[in-house]
N, C-alpha and C. Protein backbone atom coordinates (compact mmCIF):
# COMPACT_ATOMS: atom_id res chain seq x y z
N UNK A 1 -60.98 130.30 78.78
CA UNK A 1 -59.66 130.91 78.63
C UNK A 1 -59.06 131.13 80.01
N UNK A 2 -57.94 130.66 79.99
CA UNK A 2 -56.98 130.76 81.05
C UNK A 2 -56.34 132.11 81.86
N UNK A 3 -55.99 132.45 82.85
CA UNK A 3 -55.23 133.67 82.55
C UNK A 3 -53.60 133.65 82.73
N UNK A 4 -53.15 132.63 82.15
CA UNK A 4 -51.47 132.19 81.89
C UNK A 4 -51.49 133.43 80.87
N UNK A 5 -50.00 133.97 80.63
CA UNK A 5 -49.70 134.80 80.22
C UNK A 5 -50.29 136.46 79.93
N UNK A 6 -51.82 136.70 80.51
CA UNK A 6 -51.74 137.56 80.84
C UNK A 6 -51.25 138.50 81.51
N UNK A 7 -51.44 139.93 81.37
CA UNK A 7 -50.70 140.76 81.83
C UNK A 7 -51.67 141.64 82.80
N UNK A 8 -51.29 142.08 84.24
CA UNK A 8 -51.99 142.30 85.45
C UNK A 8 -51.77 143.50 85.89
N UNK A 9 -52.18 144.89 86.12
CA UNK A 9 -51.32 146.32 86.85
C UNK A 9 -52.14 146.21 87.95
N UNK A 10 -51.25 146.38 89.04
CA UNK A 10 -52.19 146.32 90.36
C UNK A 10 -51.43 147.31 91.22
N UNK A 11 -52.38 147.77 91.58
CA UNK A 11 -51.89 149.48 92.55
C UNK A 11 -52.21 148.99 93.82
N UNK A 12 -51.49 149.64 94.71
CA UNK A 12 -51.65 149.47 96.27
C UNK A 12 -50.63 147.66 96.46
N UNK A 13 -49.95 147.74 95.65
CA UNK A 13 -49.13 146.33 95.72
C UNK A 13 -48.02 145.99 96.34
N UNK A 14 -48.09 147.51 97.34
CA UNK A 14 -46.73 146.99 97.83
C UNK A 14 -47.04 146.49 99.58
N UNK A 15 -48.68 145.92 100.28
CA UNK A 15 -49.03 145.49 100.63
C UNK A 15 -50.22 144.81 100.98
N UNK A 16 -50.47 143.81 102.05
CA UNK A 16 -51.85 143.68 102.16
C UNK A 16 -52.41 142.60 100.88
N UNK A 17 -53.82 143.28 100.67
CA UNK A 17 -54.51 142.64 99.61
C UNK A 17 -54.13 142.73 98.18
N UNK A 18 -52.75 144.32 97.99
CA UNK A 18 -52.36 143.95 96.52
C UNK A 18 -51.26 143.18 96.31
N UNK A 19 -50.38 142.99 97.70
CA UNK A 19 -49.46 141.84 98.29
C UNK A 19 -50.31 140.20 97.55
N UNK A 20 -51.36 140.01 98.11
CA UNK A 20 -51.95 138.74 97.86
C UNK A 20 -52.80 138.76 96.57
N UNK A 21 -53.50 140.11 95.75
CA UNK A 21 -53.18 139.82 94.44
C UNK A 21 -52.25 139.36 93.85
N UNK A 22 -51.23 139.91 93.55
CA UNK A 22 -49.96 139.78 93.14
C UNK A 22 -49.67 138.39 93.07
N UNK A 23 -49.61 138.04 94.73
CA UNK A 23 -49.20 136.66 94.58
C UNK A 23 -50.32 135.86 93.60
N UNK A 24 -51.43 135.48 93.94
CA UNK A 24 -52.56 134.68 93.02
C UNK A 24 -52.09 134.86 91.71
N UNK A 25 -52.27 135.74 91.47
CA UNK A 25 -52.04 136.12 89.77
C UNK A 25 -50.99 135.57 89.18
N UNK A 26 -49.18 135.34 89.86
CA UNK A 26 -48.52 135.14 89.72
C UNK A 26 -48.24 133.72 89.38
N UNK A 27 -49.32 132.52 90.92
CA UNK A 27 -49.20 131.53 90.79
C UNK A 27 -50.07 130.99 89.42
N UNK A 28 -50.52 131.89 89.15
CA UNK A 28 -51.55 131.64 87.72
C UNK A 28 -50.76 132.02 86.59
N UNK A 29 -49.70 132.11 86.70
CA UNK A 29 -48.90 132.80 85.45
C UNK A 29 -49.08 133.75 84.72
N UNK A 30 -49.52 134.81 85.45
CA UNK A 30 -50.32 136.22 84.67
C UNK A 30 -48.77 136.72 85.11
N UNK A 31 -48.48 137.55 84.55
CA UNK A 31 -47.16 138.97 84.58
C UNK A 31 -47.89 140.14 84.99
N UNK A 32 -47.25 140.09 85.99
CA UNK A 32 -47.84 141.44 86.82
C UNK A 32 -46.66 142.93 86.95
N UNK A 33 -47.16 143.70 87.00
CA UNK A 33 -46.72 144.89 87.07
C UNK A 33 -47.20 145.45 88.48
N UNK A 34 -46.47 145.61 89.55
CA UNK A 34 -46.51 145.99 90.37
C UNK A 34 -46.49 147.82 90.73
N UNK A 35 -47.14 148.34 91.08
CA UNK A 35 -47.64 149.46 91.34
C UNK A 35 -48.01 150.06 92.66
N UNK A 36 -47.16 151.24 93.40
CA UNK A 36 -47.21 151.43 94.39
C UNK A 36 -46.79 152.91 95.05
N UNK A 37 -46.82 153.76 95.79
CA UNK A 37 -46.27 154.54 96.26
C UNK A 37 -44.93 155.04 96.69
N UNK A 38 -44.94 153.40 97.44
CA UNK A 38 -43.88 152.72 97.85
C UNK A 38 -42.95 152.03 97.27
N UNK A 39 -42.33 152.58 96.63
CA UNK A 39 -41.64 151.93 95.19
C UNK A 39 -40.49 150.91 95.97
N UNK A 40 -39.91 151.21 97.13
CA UNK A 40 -38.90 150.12 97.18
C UNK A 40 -39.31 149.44 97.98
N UNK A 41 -40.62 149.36 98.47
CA UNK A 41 -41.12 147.93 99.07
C UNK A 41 -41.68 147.27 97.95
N UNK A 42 -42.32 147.85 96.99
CA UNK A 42 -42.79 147.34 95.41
C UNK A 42 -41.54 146.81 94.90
N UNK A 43 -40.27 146.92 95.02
CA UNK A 43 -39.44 146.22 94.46
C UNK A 43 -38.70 144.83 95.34
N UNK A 44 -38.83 145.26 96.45
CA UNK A 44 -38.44 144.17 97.66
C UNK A 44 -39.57 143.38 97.48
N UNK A 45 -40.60 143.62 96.93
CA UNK A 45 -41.77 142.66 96.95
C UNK A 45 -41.73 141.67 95.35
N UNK A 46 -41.16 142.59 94.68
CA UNK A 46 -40.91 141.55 93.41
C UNK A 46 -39.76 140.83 93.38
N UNK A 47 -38.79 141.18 94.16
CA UNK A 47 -37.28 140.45 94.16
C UNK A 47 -37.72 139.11 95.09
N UNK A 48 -38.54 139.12 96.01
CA UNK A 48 -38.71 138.31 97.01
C UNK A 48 -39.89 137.39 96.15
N UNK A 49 -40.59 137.87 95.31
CA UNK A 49 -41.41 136.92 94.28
C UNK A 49 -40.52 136.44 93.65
N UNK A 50 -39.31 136.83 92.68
CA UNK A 50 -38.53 136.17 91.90
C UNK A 50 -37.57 135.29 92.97
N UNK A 51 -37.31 135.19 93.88
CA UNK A 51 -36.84 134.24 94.68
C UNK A 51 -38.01 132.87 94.79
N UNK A 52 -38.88 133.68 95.20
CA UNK A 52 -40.26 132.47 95.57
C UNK A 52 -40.46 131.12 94.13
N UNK A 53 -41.03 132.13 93.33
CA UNK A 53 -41.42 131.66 92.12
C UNK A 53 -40.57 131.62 90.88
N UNK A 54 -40.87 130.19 90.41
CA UNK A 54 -40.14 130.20 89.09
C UNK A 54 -40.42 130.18 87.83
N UNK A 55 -40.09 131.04 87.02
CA UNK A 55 -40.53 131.06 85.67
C UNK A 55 -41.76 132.43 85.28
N UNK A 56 -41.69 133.22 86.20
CA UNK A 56 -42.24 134.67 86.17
C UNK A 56 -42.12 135.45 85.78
N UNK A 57 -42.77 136.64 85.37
CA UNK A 57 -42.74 137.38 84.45
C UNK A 57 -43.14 138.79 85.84
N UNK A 58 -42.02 139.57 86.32
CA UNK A 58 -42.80 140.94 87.14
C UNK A 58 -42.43 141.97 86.90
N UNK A 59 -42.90 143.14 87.38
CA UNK A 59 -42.03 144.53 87.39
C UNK A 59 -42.67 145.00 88.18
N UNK A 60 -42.06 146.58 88.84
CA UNK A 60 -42.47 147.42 89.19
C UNK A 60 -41.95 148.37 88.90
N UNK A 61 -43.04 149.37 89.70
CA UNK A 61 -43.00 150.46 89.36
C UNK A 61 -43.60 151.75 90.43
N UNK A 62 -43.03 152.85 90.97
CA UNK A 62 -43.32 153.82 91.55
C UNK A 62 -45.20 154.21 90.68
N UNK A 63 -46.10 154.48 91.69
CA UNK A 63 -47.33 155.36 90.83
C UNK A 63 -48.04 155.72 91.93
N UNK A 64 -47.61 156.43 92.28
CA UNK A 64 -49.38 157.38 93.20
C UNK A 64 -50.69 157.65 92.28
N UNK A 65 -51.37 157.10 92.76
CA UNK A 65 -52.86 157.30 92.25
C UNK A 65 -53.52 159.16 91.94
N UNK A 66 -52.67 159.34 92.78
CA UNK A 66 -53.41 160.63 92.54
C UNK A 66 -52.82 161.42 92.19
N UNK A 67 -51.91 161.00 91.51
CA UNK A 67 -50.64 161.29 90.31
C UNK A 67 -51.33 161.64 89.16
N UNK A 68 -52.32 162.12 88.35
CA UNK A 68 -52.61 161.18 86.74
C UNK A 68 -51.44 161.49 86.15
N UNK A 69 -50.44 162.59 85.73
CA UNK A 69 -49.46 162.15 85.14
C UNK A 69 -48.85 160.14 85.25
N UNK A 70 -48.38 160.37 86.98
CA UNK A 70 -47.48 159.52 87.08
C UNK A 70 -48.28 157.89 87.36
N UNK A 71 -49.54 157.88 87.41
CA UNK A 71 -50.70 156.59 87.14
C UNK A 71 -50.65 156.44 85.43
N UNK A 72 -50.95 157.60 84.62
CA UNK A 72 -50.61 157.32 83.51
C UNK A 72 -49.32 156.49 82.94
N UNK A 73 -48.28 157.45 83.47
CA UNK A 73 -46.70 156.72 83.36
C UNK A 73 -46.58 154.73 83.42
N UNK A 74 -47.78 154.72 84.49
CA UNK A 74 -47.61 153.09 85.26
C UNK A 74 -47.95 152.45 84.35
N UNK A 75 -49.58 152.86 83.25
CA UNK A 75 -49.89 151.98 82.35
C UNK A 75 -49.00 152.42 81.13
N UNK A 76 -48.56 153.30 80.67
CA UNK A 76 -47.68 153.03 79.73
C UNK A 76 -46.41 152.08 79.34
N UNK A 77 -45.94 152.22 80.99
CA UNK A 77 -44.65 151.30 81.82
C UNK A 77 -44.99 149.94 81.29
N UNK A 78 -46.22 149.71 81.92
CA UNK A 78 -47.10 148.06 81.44
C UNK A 78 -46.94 147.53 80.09
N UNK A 79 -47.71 148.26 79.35
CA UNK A 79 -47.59 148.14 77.92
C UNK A 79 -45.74 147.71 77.29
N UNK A 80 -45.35 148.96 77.47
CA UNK A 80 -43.85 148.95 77.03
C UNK A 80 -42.87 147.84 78.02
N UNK A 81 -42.91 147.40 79.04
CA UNK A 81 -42.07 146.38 79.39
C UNK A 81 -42.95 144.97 79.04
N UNK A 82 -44.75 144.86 78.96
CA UNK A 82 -45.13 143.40 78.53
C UNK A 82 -45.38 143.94 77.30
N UNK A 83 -46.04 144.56 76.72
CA UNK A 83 -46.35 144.61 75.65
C UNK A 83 -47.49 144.63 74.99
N UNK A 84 -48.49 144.39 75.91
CA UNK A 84 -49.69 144.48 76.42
C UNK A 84 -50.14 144.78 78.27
N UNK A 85 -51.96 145.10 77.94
CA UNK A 85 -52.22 145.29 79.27
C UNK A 85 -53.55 144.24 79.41
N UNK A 86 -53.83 143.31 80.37
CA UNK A 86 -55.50 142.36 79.93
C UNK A 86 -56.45 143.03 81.67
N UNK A 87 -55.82 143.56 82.65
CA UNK A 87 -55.79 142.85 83.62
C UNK A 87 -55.52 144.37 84.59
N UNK A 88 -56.22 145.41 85.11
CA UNK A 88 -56.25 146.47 86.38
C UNK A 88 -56.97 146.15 87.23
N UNK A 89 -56.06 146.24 88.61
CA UNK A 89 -56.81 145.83 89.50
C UNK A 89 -56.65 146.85 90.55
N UNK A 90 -57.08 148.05 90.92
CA UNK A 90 -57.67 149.23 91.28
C UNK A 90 -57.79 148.54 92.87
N UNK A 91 -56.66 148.64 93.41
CA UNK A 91 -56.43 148.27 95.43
C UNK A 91 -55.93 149.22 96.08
N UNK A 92 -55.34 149.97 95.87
CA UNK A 92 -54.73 151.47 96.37
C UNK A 92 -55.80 151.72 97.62
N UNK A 93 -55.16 152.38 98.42
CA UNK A 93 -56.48 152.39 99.32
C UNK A 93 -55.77 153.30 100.92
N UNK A 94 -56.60 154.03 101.43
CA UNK A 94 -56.07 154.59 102.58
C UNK A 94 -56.95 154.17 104.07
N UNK A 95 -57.02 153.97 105.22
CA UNK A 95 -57.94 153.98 106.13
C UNK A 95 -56.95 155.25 107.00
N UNK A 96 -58.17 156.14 107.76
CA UNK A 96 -57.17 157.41 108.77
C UNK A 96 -58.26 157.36 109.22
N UNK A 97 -58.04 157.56 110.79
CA UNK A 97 -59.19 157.51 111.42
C UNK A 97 -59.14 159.23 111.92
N UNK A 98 -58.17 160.02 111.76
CA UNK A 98 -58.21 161.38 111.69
C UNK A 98 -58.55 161.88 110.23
N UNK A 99 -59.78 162.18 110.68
CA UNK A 99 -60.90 162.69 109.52
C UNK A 99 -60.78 163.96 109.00
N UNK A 100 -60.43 164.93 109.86
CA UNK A 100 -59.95 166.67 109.62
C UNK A 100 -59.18 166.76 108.79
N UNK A 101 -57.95 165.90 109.34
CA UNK A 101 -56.27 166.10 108.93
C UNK A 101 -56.19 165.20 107.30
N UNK A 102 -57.24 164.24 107.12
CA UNK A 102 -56.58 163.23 106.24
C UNK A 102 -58.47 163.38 104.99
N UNK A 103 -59.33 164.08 105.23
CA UNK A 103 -60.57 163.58 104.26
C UNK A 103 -59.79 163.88 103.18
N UNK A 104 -59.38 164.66 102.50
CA UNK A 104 -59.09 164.98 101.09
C UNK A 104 -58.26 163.88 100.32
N UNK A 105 -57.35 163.42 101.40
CA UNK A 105 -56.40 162.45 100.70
C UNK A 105 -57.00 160.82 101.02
N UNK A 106 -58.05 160.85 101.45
CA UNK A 106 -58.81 159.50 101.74
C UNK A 106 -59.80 159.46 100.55
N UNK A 107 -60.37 160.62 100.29
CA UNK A 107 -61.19 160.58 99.05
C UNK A 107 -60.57 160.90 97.71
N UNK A 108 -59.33 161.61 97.45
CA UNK A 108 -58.48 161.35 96.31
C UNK A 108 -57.96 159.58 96.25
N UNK A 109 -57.50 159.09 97.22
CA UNK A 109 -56.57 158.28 96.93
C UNK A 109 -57.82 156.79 96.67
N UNK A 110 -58.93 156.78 97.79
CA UNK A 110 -59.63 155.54 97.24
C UNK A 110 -60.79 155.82 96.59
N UNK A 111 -60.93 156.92 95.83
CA UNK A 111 -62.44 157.32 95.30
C UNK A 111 -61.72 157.43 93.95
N UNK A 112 -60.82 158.45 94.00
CA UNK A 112 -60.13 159.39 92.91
C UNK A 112 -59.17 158.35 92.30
N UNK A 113 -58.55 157.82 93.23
CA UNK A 113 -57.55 156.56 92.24
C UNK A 113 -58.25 155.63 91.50
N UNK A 114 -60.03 154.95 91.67
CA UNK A 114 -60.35 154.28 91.59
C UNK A 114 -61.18 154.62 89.85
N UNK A 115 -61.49 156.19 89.83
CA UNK A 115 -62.34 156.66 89.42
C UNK A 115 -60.39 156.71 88.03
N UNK A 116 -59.43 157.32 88.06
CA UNK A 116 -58.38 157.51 87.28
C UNK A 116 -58.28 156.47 86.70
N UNK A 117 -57.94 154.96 87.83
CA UNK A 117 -57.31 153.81 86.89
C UNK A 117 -58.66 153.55 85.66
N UNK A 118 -60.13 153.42 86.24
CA UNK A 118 -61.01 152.69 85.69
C UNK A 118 -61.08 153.80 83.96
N UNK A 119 -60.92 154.83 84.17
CA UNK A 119 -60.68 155.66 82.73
C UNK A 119 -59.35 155.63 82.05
N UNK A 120 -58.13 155.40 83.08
CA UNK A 120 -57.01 154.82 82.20
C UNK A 120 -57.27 153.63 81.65
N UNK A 121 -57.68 152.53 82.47
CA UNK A 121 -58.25 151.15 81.96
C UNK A 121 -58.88 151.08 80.44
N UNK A 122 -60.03 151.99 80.61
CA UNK A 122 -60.42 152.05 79.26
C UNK A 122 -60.00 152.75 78.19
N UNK A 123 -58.90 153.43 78.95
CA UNK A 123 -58.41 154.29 77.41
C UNK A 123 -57.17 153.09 76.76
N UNK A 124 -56.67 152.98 77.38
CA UNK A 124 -55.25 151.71 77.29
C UNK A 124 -55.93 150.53 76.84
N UNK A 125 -57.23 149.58 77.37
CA UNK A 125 -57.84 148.53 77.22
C UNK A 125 -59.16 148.10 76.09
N UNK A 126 -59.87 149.32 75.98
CA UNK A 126 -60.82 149.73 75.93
C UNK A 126 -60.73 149.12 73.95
N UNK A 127 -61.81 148.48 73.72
CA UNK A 127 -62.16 148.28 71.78
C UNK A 127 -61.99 149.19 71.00
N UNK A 128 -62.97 150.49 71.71
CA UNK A 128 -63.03 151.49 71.04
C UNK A 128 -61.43 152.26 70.54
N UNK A 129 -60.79 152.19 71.43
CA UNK A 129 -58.87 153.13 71.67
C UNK A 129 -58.24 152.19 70.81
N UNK A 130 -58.61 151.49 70.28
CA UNK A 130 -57.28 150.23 69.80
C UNK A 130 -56.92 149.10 70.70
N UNK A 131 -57.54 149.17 71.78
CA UNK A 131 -57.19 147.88 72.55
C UNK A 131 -57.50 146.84 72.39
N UNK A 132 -57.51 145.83 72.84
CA UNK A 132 -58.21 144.14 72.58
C UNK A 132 -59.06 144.39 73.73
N UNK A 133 -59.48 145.24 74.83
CA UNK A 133 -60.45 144.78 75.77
C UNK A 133 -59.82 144.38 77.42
N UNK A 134 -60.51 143.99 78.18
CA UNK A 134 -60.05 143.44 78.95
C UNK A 134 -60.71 142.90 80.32
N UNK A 135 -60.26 142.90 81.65
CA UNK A 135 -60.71 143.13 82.51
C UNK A 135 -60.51 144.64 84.07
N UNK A 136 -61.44 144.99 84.17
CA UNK A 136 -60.84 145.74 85.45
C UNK A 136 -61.46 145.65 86.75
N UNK A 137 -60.98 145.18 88.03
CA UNK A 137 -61.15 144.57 89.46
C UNK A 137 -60.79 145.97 90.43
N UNK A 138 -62.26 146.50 91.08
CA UNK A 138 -62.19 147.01 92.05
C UNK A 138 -61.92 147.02 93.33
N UNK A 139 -60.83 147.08 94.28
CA UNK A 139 -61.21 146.59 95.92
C UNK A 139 -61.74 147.37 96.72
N UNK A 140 -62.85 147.17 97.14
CA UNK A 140 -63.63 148.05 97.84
C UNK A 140 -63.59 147.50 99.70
N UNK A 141 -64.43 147.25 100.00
CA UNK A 141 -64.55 147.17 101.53
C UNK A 141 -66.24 146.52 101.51
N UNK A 142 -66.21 145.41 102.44
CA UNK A 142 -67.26 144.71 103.33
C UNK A 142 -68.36 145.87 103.57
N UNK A 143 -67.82 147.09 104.36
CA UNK A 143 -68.50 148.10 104.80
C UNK A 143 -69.20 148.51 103.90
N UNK A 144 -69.05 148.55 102.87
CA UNK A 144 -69.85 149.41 101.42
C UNK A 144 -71.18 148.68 101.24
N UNK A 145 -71.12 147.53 101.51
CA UNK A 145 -72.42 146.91 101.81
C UNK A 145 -72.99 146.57 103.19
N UNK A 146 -72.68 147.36 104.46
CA UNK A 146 -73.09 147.46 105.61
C UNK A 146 -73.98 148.89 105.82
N UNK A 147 -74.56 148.69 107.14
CA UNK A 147 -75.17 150.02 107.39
C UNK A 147 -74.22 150.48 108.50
N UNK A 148 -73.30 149.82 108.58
CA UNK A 148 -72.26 150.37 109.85
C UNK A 148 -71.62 151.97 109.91
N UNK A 149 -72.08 152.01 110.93
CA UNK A 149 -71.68 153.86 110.45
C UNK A 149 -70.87 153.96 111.65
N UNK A 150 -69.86 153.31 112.15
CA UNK A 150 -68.45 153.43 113.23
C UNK A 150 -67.85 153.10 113.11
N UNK A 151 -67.44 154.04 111.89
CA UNK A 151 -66.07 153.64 111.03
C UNK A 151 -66.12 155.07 110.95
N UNK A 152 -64.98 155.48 110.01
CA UNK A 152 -64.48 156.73 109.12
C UNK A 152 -65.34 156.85 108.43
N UNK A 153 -66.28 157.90 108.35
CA UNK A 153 -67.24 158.57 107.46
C UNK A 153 -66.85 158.98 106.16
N UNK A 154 -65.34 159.20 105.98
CA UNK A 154 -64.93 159.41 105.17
C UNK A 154 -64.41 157.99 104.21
N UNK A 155 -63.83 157.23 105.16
CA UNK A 155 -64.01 156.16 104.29
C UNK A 155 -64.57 155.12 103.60
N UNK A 156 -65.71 155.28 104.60
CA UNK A 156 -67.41 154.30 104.30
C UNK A 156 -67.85 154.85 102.95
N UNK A 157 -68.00 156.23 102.75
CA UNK A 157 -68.61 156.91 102.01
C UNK A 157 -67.84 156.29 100.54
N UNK A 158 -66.03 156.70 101.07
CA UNK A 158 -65.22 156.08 99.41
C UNK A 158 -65.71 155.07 98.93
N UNK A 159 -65.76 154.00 99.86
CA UNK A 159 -65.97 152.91 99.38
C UNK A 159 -67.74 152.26 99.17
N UNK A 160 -68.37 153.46 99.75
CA UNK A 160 -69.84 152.90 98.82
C UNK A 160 -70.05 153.77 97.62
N UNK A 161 -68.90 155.03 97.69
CA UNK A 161 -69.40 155.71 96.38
C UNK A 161 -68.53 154.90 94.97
N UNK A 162 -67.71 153.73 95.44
CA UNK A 162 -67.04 153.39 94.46
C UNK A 162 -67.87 151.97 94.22
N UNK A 163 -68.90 151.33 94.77
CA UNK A 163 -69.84 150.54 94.48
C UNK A 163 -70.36 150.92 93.82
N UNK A 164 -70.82 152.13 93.79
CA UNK A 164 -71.91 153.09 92.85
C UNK A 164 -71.39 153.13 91.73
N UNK A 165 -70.13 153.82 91.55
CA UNK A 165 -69.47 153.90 89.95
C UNK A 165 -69.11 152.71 89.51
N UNK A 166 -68.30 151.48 90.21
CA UNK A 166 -68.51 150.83 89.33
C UNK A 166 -69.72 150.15 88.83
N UNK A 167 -71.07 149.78 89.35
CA UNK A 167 -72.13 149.41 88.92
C UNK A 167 -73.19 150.48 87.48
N UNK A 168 -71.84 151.20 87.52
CA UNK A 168 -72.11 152.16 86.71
C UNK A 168 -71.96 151.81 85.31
N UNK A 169 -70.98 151.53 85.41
CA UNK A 169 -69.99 150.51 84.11
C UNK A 169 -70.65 149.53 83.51
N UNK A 170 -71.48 148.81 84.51
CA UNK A 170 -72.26 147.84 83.99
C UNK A 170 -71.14 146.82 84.54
């Protein structure tokens, strides 16, 4: 099975690696829902896809992760503009190398966003809820499988404690 006409929510999309999700997915004909903090670079980023590409299916949408109201809002958004959801891909992500000023919002935004979407995922996706199922894609970091410890302690840690949960999942 293909993933043409699937449907894709990807957080942290308004650069970087959910920038180049986005795109892949797109050239694959999946309909993506764009998801971001940054809502009007999330929309400069889909207007500039609908220029690029033809015959696409996008949206966006404002969602801070560490929103659950307004992360909730994003997959509902999904559903109600495709009509379905097949497809979370959990990229949101912070690096601060000021550790004092920024741990709380380094471990909400890539621990806590990661840990929100993957239980929205299954409530929205999930057999058991009424869903058809699906897939959900973590982005973690190289480092999570290093012993490198000169980095952000705070962010090494997000990203091996989010190796952990998802291997959790099975």
């Amino acid at each position: 099975m293909g993933l043409e006409n699937q449907v894709a929510l990807v957080t942290g999309a308004a650069s970087d690696i959910g920038y180049a999700y986005a795109k892949c997915l797109l050239l694959k004909k999946v309909k993506v829902l764009l998801c971001d903090v940054n809502v009007d670079e999330c929309q400069a980023i889909a207007h500039q896809f609908l220029n690029e590409f033809q015959n696409i299916n996008i949206f966006s949408t404002k969602c801070d992760v560490t929103n659950e109201d307004e992360f909730e809002n994003a997959f509902k958004t999904c559903i109600k503009h495709f009509g379905r959801l097949d497809i979370v891909i959990n990229n949101a992500g912070v690096f601060d190398n000021s550790i004092e000023r920024q741990w709380s919002a380094i471990v909400n935004i890539n621990y806590g966003g990661v840990v929100r979407g993957t239980l929205l995922a299954i409530k929205y996706m999930g057999i058991p809820n009424g869903g058809s199922g699906g897939t959900v894609i973590q982005t973690s970091s190289l480092l999570a499988f290093s012993d490198n410890y000169h980095c952000n302690p705070m962010y090494l840690s997000t990203k091996k404690y989010l190796m952990e949960f998802t291997k959790s999942f099975g």
